[in-house]
PDB file of N, CA and C in Angstrom:
ATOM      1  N   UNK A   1     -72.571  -1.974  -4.628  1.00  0.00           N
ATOM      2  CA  UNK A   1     -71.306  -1.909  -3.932  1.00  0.00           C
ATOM      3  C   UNK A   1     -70.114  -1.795  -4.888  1.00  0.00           C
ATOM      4  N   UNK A   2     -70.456  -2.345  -5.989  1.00  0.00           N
ATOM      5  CA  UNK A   2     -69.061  -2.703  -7.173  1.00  0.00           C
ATOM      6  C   UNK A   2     -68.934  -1.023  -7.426  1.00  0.00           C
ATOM      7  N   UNK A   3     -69.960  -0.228  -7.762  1.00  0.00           N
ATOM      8  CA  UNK A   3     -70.222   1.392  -8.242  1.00  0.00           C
ATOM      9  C   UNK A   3     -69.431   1.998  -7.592  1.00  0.00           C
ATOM     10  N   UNK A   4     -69.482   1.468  -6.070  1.00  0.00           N
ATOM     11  CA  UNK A   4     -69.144   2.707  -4.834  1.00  0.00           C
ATOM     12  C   UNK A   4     -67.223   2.032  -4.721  1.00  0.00           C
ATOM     13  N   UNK A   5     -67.617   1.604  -4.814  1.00  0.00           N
ATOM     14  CA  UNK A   5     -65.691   0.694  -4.779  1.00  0.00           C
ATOM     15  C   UNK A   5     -65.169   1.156  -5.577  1.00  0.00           C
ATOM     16  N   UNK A   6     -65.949   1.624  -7.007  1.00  0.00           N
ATOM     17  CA  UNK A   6     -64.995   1.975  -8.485  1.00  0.00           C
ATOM     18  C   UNK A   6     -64.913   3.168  -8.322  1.00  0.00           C
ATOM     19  N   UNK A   7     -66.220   4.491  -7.530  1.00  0.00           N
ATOM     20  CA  UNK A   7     -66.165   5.329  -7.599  1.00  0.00           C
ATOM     21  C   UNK A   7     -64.715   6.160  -6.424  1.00  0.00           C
ATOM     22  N   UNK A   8     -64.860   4.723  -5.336  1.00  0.00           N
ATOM     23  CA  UNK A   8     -63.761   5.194  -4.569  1.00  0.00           C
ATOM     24  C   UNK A   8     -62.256   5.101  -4.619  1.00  0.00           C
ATOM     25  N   UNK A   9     -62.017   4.068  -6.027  1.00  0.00           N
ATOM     26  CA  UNK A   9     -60.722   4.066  -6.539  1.00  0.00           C
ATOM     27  C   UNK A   9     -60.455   4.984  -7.272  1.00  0.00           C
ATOM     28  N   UNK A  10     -61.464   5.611  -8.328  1.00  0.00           N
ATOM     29  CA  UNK A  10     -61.202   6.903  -8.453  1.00  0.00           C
ATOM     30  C   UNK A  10     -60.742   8.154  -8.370  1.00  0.00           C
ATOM     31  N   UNK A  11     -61.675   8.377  -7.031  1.00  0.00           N
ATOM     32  CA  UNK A  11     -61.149   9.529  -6.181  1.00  0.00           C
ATOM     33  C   UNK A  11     -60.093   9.304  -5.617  1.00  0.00           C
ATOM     34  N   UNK A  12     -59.733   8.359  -5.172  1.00  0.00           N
ATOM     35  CA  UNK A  12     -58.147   8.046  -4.588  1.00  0.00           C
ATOM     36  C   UNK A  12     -57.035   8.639  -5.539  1.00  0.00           C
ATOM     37  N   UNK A  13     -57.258   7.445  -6.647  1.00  0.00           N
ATOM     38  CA  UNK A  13     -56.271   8.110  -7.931  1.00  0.00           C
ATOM     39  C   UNK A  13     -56.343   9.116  -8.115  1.00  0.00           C
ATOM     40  N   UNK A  14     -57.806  10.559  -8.266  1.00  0.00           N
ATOM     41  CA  UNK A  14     -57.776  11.438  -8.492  1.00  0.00           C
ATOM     42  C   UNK A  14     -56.654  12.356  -7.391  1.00  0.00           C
ATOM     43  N   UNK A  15     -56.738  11.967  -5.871  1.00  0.00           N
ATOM     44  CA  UNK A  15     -56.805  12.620  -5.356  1.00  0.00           C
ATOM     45  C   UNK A  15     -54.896  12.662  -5.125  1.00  0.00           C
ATOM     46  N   UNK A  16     -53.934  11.406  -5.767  1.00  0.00           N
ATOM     47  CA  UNK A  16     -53.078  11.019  -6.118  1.00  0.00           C
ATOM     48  C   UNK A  16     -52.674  11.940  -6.849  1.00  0.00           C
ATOM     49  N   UNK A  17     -52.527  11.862  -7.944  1.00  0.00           N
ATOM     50  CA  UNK A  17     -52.329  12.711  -8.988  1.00  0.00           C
ATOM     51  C   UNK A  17     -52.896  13.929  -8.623  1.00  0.00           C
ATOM     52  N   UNK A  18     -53.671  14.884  -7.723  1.00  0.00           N
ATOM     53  CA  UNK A  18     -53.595  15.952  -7.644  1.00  0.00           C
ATOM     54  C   UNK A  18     -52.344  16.619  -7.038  1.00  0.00           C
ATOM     55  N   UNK A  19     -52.040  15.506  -5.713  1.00  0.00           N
ATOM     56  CA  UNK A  19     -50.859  15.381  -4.736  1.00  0.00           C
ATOM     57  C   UNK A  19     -49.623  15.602  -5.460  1.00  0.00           C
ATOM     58  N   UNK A  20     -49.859  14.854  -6.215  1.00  0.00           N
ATOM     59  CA  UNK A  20     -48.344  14.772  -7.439  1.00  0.00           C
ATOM     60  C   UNK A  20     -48.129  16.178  -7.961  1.00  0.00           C
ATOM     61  N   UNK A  21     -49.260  16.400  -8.688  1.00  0.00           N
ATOM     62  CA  UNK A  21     -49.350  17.554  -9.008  1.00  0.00           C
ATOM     63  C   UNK A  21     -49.037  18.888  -8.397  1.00  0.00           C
ATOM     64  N   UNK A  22     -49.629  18.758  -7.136  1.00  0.00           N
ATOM     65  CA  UNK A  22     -48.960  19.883  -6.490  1.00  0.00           C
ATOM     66  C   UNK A  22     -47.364  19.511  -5.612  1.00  0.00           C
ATOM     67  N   UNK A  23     -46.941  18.410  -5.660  1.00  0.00           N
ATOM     68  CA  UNK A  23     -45.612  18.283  -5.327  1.00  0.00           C
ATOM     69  C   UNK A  23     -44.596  19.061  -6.253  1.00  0.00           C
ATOM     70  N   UNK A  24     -45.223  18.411  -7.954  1.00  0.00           N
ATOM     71  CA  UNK A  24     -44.472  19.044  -8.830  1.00  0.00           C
ATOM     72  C   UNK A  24     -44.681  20.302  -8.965  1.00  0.00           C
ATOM     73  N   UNK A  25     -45.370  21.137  -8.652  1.00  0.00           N
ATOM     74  CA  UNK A  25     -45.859  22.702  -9.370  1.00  0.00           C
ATOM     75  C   UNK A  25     -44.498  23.144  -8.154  1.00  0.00           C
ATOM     76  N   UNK A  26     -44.524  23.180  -6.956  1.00  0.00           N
ATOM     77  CA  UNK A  26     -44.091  23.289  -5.546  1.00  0.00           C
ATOM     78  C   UNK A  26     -42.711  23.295  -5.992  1.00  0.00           C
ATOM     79  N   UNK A  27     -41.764  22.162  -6.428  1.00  0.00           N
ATOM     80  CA  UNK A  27     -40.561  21.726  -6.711  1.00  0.00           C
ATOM     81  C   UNK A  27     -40.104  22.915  -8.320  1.00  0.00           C
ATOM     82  N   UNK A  28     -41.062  23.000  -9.240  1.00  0.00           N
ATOM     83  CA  UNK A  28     -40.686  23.856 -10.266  1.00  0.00           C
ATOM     84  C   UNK A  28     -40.719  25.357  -9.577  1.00  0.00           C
ATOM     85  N   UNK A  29     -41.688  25.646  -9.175  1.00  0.00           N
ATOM     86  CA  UNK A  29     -41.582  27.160  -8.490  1.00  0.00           C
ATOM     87  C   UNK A  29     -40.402  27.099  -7.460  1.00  0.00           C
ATOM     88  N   UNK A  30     -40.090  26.482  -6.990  1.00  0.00           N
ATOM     89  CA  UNK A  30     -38.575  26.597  -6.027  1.00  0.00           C
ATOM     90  C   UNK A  30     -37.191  26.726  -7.167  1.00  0.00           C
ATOM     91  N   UNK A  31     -37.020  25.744  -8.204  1.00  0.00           N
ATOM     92  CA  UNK A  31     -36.181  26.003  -9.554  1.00  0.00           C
ATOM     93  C   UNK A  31     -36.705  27.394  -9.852  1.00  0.00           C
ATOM     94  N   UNK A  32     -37.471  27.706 -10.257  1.00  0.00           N
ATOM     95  CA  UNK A  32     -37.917  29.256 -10.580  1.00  0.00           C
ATOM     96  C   UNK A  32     -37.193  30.194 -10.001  1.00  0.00           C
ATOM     97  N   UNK A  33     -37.425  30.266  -8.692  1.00  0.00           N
ATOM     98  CA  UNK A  33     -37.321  31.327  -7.223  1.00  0.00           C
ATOM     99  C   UNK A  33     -35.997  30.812  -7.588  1.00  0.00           C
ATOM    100  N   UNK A  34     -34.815  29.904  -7.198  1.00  0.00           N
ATOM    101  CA  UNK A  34     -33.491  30.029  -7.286  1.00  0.00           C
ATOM    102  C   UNK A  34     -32.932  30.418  -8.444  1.00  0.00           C
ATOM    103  N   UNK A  35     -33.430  30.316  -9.489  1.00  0.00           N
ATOM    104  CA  UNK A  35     -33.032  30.828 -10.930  1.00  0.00           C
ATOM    105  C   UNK A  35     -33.137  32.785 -11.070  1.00  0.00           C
ATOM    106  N   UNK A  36     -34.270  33.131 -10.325  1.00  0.00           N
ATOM    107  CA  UNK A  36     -34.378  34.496 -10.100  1.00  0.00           C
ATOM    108  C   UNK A  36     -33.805  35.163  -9.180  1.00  0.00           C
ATOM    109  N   UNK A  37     -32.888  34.397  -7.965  1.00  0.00           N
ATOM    110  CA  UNK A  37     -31.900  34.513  -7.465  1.00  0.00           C
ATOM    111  C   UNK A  37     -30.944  34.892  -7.465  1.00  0.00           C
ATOM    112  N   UNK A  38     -30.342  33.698  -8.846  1.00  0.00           N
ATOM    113  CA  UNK A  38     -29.263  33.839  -9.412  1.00  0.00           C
ATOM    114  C   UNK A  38     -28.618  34.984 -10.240  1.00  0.00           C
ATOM    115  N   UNK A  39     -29.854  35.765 -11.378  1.00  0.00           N
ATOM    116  CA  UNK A  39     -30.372  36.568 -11.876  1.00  0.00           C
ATOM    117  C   UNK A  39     -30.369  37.749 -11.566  1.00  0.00           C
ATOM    118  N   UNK A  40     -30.860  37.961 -10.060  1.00  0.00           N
ATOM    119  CA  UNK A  40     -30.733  39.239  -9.502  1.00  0.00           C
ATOM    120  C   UNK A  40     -28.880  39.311  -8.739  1.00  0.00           C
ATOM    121  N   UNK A  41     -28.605  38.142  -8.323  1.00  0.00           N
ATOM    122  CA  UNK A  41     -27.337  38.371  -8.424  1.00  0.00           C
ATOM    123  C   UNK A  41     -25.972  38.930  -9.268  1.00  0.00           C
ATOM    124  N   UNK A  42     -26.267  38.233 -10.343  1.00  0.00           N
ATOM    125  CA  UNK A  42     -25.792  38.646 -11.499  1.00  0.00           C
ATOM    126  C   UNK A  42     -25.994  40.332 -12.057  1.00  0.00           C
ATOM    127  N   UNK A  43     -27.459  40.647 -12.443  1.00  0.00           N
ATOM    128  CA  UNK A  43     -27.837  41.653 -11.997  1.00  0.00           C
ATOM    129  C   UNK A  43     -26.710  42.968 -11.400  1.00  0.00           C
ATOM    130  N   UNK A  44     -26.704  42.551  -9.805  1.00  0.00           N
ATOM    131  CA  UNK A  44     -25.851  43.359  -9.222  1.00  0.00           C
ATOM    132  C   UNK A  44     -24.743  43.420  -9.255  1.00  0.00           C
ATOM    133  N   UNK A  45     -24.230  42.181  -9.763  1.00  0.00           N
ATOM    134  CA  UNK A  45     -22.418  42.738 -10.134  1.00  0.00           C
ATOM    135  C   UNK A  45     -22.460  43.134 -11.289  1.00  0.00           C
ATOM    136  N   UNK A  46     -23.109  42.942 -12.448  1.00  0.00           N
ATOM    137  CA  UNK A  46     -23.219  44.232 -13.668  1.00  0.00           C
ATOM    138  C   UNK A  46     -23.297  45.627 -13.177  1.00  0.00           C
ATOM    139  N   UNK A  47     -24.291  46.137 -12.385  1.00  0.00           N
ATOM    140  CA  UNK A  47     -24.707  47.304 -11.783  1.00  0.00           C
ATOM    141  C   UNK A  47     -23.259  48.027 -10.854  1.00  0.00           C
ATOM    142  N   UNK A  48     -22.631  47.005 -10.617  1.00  0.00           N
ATOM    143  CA  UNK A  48     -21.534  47.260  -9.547  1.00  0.00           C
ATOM    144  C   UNK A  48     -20.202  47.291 -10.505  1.00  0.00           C
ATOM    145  N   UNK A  49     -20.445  46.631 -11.322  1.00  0.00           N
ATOM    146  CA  UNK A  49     -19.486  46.745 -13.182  1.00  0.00           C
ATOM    147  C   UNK A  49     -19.509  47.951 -13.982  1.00  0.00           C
ATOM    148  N   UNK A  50     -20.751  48.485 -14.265  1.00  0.00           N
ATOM    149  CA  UNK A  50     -21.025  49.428 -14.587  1.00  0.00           C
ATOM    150  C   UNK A  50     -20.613  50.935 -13.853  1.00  0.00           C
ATOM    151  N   UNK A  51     -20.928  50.853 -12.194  1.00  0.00           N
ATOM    152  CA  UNK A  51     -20.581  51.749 -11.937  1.00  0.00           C
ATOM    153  C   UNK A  51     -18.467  52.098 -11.845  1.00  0.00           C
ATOM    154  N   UNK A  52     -18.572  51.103 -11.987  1.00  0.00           N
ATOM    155  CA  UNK A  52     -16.422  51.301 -11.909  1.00  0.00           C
ATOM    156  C   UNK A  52     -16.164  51.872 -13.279  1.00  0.00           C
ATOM    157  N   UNK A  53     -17.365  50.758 -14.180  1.00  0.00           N
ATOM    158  CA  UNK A  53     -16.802  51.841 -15.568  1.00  0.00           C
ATOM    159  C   UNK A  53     -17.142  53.019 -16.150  1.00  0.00           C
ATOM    160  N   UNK A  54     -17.861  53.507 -15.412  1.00  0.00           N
ATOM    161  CA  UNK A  54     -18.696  54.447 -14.945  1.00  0.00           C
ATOM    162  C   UNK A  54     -17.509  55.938 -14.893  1.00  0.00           C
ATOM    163  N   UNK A  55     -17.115  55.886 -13.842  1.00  0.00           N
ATOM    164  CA  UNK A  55     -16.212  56.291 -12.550  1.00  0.00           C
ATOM    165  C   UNK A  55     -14.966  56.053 -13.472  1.00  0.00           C
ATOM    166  N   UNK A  56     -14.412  55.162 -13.970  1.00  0.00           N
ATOM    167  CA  UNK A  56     -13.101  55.109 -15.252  1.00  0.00           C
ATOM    168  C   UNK A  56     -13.027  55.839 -16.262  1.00  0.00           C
ATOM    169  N   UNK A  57     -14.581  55.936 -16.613  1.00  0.00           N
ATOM    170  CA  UNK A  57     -14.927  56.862 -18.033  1.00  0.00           C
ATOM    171  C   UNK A  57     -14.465  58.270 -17.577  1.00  0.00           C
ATOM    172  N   UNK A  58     -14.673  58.194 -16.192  1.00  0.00           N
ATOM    173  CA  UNK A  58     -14.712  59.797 -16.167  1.00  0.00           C
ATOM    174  C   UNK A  58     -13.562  60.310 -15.737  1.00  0.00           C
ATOM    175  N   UNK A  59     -12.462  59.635 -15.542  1.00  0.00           N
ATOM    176  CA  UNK A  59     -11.411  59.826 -14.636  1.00  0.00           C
ATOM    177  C   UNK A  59     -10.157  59.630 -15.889  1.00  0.00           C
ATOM    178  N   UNK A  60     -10.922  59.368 -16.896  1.00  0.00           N
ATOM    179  CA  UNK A  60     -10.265  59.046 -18.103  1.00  0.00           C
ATOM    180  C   UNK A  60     -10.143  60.125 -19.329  1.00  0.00           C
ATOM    181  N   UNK A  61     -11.865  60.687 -19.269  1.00  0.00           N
ATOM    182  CA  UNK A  61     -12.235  61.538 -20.323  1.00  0.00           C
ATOM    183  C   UNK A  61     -11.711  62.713 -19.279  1.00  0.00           C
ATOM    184  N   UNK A  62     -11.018  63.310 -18.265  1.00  0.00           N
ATOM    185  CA  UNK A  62     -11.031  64.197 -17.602  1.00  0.00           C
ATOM    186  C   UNK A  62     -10.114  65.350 -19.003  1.00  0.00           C
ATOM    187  N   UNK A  63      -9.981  66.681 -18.916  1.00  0.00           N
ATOM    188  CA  UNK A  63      -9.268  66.872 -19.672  1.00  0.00           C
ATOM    189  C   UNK A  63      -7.849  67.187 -19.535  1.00  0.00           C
ATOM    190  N   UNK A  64      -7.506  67.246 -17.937  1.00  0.00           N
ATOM    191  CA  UNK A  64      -5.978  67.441 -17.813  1.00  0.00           C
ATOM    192  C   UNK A  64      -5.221  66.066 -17.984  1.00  0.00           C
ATOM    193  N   UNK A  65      -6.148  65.079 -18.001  1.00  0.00           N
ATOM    194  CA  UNK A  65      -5.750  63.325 -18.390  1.00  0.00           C
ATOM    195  C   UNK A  65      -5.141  63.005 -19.671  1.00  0.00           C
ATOM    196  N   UNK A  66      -6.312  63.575 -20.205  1.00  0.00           N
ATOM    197  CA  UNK A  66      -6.127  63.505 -22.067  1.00  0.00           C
ATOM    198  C   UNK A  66      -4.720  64.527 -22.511  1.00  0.00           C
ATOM    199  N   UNK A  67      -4.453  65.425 -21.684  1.00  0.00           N
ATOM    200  CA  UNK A  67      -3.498  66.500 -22.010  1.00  0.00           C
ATOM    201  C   UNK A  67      -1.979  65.725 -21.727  1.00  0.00           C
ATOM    202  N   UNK A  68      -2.410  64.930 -20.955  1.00  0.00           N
ATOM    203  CA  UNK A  68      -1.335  64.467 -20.027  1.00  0.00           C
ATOM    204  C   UNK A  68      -0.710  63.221 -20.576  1.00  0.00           C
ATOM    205  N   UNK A  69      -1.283  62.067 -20.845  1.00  0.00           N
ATOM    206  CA  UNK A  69      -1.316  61.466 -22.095  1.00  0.00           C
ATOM    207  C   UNK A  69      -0.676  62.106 -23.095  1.00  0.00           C
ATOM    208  N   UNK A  70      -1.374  62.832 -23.958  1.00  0.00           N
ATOM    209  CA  UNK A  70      -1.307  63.402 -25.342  1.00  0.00           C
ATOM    210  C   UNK A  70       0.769  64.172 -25.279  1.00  0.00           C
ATOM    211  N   UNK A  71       0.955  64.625 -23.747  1.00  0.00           N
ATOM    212  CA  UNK A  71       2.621  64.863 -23.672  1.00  0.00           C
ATOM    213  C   UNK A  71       3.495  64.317 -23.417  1.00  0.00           C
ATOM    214  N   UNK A  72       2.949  62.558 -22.239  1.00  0.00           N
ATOM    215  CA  UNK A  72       3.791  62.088 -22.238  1.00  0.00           C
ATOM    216  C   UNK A  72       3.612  60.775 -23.178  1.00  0.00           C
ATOM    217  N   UNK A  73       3.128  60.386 -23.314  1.00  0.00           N
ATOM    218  CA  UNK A  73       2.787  59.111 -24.258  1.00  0.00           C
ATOM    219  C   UNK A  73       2.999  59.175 -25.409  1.00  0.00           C
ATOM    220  N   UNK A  74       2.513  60.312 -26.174  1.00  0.00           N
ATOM    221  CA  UNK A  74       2.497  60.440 -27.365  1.00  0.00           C
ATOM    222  C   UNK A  74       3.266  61.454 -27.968  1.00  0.00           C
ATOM    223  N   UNK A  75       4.102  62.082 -26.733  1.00  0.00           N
ATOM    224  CA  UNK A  75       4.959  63.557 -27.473  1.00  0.00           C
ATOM    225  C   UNK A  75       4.417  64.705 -28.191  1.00  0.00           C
ATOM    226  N   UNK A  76       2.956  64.964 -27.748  1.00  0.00           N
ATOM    227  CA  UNK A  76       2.452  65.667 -28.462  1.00  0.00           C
ATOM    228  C   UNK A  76       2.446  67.076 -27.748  1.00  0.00           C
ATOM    229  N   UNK A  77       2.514  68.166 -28.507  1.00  0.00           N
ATOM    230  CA  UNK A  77       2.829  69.863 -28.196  1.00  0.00           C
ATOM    231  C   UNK A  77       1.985  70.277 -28.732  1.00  0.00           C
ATOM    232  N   UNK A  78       1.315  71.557 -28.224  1.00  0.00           N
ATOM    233  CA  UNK A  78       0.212  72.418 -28.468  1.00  0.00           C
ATOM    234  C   UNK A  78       1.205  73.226 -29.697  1.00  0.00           C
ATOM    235  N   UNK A  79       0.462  73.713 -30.668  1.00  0.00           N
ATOM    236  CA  UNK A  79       0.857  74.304 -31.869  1.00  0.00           C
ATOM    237  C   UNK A  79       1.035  75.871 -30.826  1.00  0.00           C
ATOM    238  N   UNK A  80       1.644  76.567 -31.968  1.00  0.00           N
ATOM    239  CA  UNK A  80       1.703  78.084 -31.766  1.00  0.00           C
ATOM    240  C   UNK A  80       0.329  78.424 -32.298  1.00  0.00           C
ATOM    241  N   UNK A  81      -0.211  79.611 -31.828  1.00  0.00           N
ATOM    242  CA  UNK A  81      -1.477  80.116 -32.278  1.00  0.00           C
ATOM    243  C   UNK A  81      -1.672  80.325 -33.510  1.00  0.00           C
ATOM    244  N   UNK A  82      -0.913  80.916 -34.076  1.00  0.00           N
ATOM    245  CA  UNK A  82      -0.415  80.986 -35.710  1.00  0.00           C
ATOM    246  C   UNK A  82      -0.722  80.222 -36.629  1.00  0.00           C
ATOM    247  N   UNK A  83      -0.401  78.452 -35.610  1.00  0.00           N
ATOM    248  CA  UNK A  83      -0.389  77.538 -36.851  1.00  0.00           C
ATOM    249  C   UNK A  83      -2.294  76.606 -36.814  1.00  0.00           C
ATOM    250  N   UNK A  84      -2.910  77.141 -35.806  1.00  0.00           N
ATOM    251  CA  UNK A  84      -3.702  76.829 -35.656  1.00  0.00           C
ATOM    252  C   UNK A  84      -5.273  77.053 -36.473  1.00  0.00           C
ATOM    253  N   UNK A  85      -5.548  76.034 -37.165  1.00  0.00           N
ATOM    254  CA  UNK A  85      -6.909  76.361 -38.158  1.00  0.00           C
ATOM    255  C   UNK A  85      -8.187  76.084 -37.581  1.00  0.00           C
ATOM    256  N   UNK A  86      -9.067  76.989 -37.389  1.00  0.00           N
ATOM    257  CA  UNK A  86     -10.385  76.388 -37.160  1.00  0.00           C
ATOM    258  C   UNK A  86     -11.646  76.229 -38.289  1.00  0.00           C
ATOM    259  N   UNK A  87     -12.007  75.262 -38.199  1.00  0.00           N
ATOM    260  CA  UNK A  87     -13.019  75.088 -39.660  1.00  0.00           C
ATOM    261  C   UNK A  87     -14.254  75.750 -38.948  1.00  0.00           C
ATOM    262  N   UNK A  88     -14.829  76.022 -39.788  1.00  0.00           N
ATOM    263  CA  UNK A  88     -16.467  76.126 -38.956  1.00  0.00           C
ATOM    264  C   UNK A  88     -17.340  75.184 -39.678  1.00  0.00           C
ATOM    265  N   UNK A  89     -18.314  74.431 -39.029  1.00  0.00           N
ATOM    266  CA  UNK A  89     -19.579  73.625 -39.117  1.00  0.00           C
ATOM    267  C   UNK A  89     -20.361  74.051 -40.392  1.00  0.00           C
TER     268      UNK A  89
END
C-alpha cells in the first residue's frame, strides 16, 4: 500500500507540473502572438511611410520642379548655347 500511495503522489505532482507547464507555454505564446502584433503593426506604418516618401521622391525629382527651384530659389539661368560645355564619358 506504502508503493501505491508513493506511486500516486507522484503522478499527482507529475501531473501538476505538467498543468503548470502547459499554463506557462499557453501564457508565453499569447506574449508571442501580441508581440507579432505589434510588429506587423509597425510594419504597416513603415510601408505606409515609405509609400509618402515614395510619392515625395517623385514629385520632387520631377524635372519642371528642379527647374523651378533652380529659378526661384536659387536665381539660377540657363546659359546661352555658346557658353555651354559638354564633356564626354
Amino acid at each position: 500500500m506504502v508503493i501505491g500511495r508513493y506511486v500516486q503522489g507522484v503522478l499527482i505532482l507529475v501531473l501538476l507540473v505538467s498543468a503548470l507547464v502547459v499554463i506557462y507555454s499557453k501564457y508565453q505564446s499569447r506574449l508571442i502572438f501580441i508581440e507579432i502584433q505589434k510588429q506587423e503593426r509597425e510594419l504597416d506604418q513603415y510601408e505606409v511611410e515609405w509609400g509618402q516618401l515614395q510619392l515625395e521622391l517623385t514629385t520632387l525629382a520631377e524635372q519642371n520642379r528642379v527647374e523651378q527651384v533652380a529659378r526661384e530659389q536659387l536665381r539660377l539661368v540657363m546659359p546661352v548655347r555658346e557658353k555651354i560645355i559638354y564633356i564626354k564619358p
